[in-house]
Protein backbone atom coordinates (compact mmCIF):
# COMPACT_ATOMS: atom_id res chain seq x y z
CA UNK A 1 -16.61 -6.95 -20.41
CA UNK A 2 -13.95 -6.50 -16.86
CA UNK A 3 -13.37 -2.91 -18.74
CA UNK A 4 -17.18 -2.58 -19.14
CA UNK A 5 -17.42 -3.32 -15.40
CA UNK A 6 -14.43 -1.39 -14.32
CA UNK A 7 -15.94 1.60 -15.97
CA UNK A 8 -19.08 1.92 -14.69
CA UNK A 9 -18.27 1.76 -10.55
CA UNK A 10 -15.34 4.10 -11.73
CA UNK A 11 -17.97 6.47 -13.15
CA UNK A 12 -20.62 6.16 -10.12
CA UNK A 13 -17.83 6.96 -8.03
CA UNK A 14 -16.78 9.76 -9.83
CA UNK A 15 -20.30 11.25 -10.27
CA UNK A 16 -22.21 10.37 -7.13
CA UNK A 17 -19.45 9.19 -4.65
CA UNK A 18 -21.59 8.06 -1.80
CA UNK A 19 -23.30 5.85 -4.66
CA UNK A 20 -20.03 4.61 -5.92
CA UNK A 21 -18.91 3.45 -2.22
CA UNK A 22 -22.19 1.82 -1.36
CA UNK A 23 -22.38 -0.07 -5.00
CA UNK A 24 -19.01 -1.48 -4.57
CA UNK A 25 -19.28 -2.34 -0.88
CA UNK A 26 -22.90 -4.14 -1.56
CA UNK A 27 -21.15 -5.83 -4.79
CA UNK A 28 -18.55 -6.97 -2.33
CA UNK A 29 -20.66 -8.49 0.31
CA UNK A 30 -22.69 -10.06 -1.75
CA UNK A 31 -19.76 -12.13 -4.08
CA UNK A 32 -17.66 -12.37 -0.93
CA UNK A 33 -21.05 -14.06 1.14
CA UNK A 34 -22.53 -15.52 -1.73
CA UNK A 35 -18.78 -17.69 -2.14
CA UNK A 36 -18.65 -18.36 1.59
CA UNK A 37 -21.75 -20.13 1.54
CA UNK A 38 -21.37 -21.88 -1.91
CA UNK A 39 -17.77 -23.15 -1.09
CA UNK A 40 -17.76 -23.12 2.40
CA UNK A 41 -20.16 -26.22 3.01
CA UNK A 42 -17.81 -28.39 0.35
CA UNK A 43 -14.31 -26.53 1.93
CA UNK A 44 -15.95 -27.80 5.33
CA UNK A 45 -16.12 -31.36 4.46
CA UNK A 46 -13.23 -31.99 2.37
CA UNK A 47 -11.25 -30.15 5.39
CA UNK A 48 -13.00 -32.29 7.60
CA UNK A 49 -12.26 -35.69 5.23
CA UNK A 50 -8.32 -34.39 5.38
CA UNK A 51 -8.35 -34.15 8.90
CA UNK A 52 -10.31 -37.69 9.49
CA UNK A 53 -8.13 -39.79 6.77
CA UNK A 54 -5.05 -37.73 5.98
CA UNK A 55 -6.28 -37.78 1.95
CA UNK A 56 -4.28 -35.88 -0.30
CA UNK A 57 -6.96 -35.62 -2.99
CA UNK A 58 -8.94 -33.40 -0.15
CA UNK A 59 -6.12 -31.50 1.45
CA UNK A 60 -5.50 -30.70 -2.94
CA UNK A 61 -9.38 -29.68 -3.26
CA UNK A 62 -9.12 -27.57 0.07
CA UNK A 63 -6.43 -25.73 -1.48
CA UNK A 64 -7.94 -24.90 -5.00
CA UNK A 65 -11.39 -23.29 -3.43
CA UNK A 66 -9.31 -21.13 -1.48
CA UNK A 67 -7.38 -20.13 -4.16
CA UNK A 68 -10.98 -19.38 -6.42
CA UNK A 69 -11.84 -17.52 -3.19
CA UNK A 70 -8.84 -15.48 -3.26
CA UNK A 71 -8.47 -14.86 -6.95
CA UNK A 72 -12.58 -14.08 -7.00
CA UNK A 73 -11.40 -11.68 -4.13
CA UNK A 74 -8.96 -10.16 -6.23
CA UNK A 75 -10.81 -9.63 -9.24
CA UNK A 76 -13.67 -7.98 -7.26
CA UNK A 77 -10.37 -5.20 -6.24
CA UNK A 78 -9.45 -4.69 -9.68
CA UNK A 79 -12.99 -4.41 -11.19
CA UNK A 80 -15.20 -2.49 -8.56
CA UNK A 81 -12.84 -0.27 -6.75
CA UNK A 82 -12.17 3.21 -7.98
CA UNK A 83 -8.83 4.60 -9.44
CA UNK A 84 -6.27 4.19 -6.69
CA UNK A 85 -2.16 4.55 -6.32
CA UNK A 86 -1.42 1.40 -5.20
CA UNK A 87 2.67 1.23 -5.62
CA UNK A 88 3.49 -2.30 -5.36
CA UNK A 89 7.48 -3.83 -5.45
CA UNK A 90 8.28 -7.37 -5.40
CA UNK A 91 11.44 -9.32 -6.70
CA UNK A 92 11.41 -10.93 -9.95
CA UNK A 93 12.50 -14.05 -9.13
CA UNK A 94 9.59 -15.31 -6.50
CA UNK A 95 7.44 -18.33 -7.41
CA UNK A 96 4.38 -20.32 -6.58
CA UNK A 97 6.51 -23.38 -6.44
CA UNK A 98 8.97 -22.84 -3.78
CA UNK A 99 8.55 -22.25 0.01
CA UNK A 100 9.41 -19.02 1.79
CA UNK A 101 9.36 -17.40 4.69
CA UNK A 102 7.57 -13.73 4.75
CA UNK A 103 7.52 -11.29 7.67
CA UNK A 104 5.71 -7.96 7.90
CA UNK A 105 4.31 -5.29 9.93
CA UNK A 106 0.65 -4.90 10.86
CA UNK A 107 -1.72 -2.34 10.26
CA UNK A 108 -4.78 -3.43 9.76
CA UNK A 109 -7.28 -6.42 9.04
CA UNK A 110 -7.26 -4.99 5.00
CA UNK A 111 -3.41 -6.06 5.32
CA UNK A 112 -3.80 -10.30 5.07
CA UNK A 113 -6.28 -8.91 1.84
CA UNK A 114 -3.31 -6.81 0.61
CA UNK A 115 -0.96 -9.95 0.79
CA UNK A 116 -3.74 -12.44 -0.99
CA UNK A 117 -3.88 -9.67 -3.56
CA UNK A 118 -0.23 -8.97 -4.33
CA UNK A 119 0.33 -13.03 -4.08
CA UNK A 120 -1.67 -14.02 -6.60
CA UNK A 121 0.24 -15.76 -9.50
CA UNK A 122 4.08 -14.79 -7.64
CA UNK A 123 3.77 -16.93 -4.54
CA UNK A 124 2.16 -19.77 -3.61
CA UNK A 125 -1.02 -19.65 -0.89
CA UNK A 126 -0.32 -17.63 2.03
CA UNK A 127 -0.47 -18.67 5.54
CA UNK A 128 -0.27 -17.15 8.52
CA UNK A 129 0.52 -17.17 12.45
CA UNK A 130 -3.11 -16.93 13.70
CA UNK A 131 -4.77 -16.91 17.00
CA UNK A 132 -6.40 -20.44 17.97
CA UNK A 133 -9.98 -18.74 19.17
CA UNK A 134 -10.42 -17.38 15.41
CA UNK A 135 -11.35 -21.22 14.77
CA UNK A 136 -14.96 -20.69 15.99
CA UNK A 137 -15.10 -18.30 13.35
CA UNK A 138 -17.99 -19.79 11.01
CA UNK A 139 -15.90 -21.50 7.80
CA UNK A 140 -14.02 -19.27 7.80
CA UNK A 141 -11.68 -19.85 11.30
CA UNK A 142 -12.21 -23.99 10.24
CA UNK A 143 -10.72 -23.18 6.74
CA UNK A 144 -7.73 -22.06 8.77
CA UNK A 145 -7.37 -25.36 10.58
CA UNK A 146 -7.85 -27.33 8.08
CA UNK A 147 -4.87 -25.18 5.60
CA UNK A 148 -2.41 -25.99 8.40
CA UNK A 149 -2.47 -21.82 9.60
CA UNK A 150 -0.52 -22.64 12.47
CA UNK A 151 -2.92 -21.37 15.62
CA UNK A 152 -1.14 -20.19 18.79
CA UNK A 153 -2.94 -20.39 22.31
CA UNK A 154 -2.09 -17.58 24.46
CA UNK A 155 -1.95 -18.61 27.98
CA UNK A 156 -1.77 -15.70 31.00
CA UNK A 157 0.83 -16.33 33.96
CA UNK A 158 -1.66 -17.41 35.98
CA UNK A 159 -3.27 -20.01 33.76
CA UNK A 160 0.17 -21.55 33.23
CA UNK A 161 0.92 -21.14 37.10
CA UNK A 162 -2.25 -23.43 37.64
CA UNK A 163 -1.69 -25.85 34.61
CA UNK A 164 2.57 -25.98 33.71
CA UNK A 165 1.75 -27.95 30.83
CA UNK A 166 0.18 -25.45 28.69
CA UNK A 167 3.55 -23.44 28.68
CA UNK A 168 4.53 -25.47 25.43
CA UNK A 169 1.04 -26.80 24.29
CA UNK A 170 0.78 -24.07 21.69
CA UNK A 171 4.16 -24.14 20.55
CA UNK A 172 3.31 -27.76 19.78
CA UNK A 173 0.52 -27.02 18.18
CA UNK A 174 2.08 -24.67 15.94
CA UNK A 175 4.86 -26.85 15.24
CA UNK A 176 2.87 -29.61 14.09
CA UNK A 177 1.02 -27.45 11.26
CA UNK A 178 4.57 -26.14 10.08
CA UNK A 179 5.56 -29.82 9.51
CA UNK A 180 2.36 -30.77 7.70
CA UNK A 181 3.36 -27.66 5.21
CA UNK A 182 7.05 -29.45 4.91
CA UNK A 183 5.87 -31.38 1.00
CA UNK A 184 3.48 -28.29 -0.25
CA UNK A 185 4.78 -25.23 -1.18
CA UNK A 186 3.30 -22.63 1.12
CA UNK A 187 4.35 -18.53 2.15
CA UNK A 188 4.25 -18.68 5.82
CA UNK A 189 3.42 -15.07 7.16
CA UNK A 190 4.69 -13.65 10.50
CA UNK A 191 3.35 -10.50 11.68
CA UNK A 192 6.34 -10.08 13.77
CA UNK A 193 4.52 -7.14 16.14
CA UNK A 194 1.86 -9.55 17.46
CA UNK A 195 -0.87 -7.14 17.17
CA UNK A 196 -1.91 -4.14 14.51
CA UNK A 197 0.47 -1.18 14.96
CA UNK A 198 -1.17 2.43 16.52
CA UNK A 199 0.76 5.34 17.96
CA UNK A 200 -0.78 5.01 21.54
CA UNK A 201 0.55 1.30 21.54
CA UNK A 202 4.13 2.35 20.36
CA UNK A 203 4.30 4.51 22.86
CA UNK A 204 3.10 1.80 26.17
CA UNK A 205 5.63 -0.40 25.29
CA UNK A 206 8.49 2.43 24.78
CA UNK A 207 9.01 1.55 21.02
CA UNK A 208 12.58 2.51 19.90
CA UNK A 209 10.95 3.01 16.54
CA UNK A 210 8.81 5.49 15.00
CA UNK A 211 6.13 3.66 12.48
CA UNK A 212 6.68 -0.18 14.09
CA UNK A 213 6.12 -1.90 17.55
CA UNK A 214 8.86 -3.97 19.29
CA UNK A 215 9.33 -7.42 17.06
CA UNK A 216 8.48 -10.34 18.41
CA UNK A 217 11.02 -13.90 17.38
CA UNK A 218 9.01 -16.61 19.01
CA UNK A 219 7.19 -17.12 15.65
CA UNK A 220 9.75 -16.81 13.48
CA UNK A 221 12.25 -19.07 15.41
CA UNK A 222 9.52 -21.89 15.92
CA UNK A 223 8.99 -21.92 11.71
CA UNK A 224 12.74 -22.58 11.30
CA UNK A 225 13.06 -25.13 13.70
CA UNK A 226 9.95 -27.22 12.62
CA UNK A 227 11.00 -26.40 8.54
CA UNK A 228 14.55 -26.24 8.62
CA UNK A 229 16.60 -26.11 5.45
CA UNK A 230 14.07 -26.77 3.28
CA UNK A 231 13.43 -22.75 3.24
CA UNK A 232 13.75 -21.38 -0.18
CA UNK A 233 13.82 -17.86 1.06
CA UNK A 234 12.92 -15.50 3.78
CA UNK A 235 10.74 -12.33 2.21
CA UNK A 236 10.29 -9.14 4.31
CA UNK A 237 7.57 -7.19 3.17
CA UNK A 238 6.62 -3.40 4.04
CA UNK A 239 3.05 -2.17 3.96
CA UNK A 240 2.06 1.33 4.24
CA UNK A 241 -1.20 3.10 3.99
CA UNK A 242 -0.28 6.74 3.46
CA UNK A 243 -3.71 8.09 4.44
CA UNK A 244 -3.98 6.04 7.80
CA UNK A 245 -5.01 2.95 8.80
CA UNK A 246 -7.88 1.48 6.55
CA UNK A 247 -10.90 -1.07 8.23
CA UNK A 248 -11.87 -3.97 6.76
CA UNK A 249 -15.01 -2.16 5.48
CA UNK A 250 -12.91 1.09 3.69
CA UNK A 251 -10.96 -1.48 1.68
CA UNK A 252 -14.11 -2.41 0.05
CA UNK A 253 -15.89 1.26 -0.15
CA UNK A 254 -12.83 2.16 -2.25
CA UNK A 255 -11.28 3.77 0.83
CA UNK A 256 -7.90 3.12 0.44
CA UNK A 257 -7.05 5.51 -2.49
CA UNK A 258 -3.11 5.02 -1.82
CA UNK A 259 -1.15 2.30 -1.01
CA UNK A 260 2.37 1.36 -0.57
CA UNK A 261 3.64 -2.25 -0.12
CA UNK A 262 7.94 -3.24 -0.63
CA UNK A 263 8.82 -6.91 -0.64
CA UNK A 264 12.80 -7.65 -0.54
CA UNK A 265 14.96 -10.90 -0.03
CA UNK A 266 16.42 -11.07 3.50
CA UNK A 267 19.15 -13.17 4.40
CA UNK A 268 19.68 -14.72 7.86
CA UNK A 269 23.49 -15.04 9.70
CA UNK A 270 23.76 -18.93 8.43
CA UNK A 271 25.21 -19.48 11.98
CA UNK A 272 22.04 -18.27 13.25
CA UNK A 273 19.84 -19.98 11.25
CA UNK A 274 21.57 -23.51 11.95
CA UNK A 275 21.55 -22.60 15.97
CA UNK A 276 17.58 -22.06 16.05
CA UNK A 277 17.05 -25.03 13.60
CA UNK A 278 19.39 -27.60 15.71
CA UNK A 279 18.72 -25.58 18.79
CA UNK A 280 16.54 -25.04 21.53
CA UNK A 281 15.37 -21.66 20.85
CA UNK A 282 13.00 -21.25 23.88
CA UNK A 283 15.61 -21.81 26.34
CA UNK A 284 18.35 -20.31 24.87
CA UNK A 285 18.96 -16.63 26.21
CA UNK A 286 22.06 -16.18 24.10
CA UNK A 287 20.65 -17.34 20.90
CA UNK A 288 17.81 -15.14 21.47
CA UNK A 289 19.93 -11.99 22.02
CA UNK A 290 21.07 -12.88 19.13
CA UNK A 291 17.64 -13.44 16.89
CA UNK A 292 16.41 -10.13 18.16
CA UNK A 293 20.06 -8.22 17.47
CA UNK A 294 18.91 -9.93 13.86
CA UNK A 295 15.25 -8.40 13.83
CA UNK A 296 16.66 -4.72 15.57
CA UNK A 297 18.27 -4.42 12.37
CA UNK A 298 15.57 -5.18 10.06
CA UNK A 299 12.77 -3.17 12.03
CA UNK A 300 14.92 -0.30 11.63
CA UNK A 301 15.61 -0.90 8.14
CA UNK A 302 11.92 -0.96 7.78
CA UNK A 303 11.13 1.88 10.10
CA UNK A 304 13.29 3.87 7.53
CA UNK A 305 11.58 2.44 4.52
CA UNK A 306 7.82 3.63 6.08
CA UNK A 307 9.29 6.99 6.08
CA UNK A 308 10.73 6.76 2.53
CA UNK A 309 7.73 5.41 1.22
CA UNK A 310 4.86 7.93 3.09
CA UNK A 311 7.45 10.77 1.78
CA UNK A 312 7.47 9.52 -2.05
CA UNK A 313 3.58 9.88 -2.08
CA UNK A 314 3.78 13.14 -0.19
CA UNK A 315 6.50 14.18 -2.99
CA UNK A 316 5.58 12.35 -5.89
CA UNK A 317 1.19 12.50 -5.78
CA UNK A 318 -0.79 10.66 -8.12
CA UNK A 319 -3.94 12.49 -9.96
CA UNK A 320 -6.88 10.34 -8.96
């Protein structure tokens, strides 16, 4: 029946591709909307029950309808989009038991999709550094809260000038929904730049690098210090879309014909990693030089890999 499926979106694309795109995008919406309203009502108030009484039994049931979300999600990629090159590397040894670590670049709002879709069945349920205003996001920014995404505040100068204790009130914040992921096992994703990547902002902030923005360690270091050695691993993961920079809507139109993603096991100095956990990172200017002499090495690592990876597709092409 999936092969039935699979074949005839691959054909309308094929035949009558503005057909093709507008099928699959209209198939999308409608499973993606049609589960946001099903699920997000009971999500809601089992989030909401968590929250209120601390019960395990919801914070359990919050979990499992995001994972039928995701894994609906994912079946809609491999069943409605057309033939693509998607060239995906991960190690063999991750799994949905253990709790890691994983930092990557940003490209795109398609890239958290990307991560959901490699995930499934290697680690277990992704979170991510988010911004706190995303919570008025209808179920969907409350389904955040309530799966411990830690949310950061961003405060200007000026705000903090008027009100000094808002310096740390995010950082608390955060902290607090890293501890309540300490018993579960959870990937906790960084988007080390801070914001999706484009040429014109590499070049405002003077990026040493060619395909990456400056890394950013605040995230990072706060994740350590509230999780400690309970770590099982730090991931870095490298995503690349050789054709540019895919929206939201082109993932689902069958857009994003070629795809590159590279996940590898990082290690962090051990000295390091006990200064930030046992530390105060925020305060610290030597430990930070430190952290970001850490990351330099890393983002150009990965600057190197972008280039590898948009030259093997350039070299190596794929018939679609």
């Amino acid at each position: 029946m999936k092969n039935k499926i699979k074949n005839i979106y691959q054909n309308l694309h094929n035949k009558a591709p503005i057909v093709g795109k507008a099928a699959s995008f209209a198939t999308a919406a409608g499973v993606i909307g049609t589960n946001t309203l099903t699920y997000g009502i009971p999500l809601w108030l089992l989030g909401a029950t968590k929250v209120a009484t601390g019960s395990s039994v919801a914070d359990e049931n919050v979990i499992r309808i995001t994972k039928h979300w995701i894994k609906t999600n994912n079946l809609l990629i491999d069943n409605i989009l057309p033939e693509r090159d998607w060239r995906i590397e991960l190690p063999d040894d991750l799994e949905e038991d253990k709790q890691y670590l994983l930092i990557s670049n940003h490209l795109s709002w398609v890239d958290t999709s990307i991560v959901q879709y490699i995930s499934q069945d290697r680690l277990p349920l992704t979170r991510f550094f988010t911004k706190y205003n995303l919570i008025y996001i209808p179920f969907i920014g409350q389904a955040f809260y309530f799966l411990d995404f830690p949310m950061m505040k961003r405060h200007s100068k000026a705000e903090i000038a008027k009100n000094p204790r808002l310096k740390d009130r995010d950082i608390l914040e955060a902290k607090r929904a890293c501890e309540l992921l300490k018993d579960k096992p959870f990937a906790l994703l960084n988007y080390l730049e801070g914001t999706r990547f484009t040429p014109k902002k590499r070049d405002a902030q003077n990026s040493p690098y060619k395909n990456l923005l400056k890394p950013k360690a605040g995230g990072i270091s706060l994740a350590i210090q509230a999780l400690g050695p309970q770590i099982d691993g730090i991931l870095d993961m490298t995503i690349v879309y050789p054709d540019g920079s895919p929206s939201y809507t082109d993932l689902w139109k069958g857009n994003v014909k070629r795809l590159g993603v590279h996940v590898q096991r990082i290690d962090i100095p051990q000295e390091l990693f006990t200064a930030i956990e046992e530390g105060d990172y925020n305060n610290d200017e030597a430990m930070k030089q430190t952290m970001y002499a850490w990351l330099d090495e890393i983002w150009k690592n990965k600057d190197e890999q972008i280039s590898r990876i948009k030259a093997d597709f350039e070299n190596s092409p794929k018939s679609l």
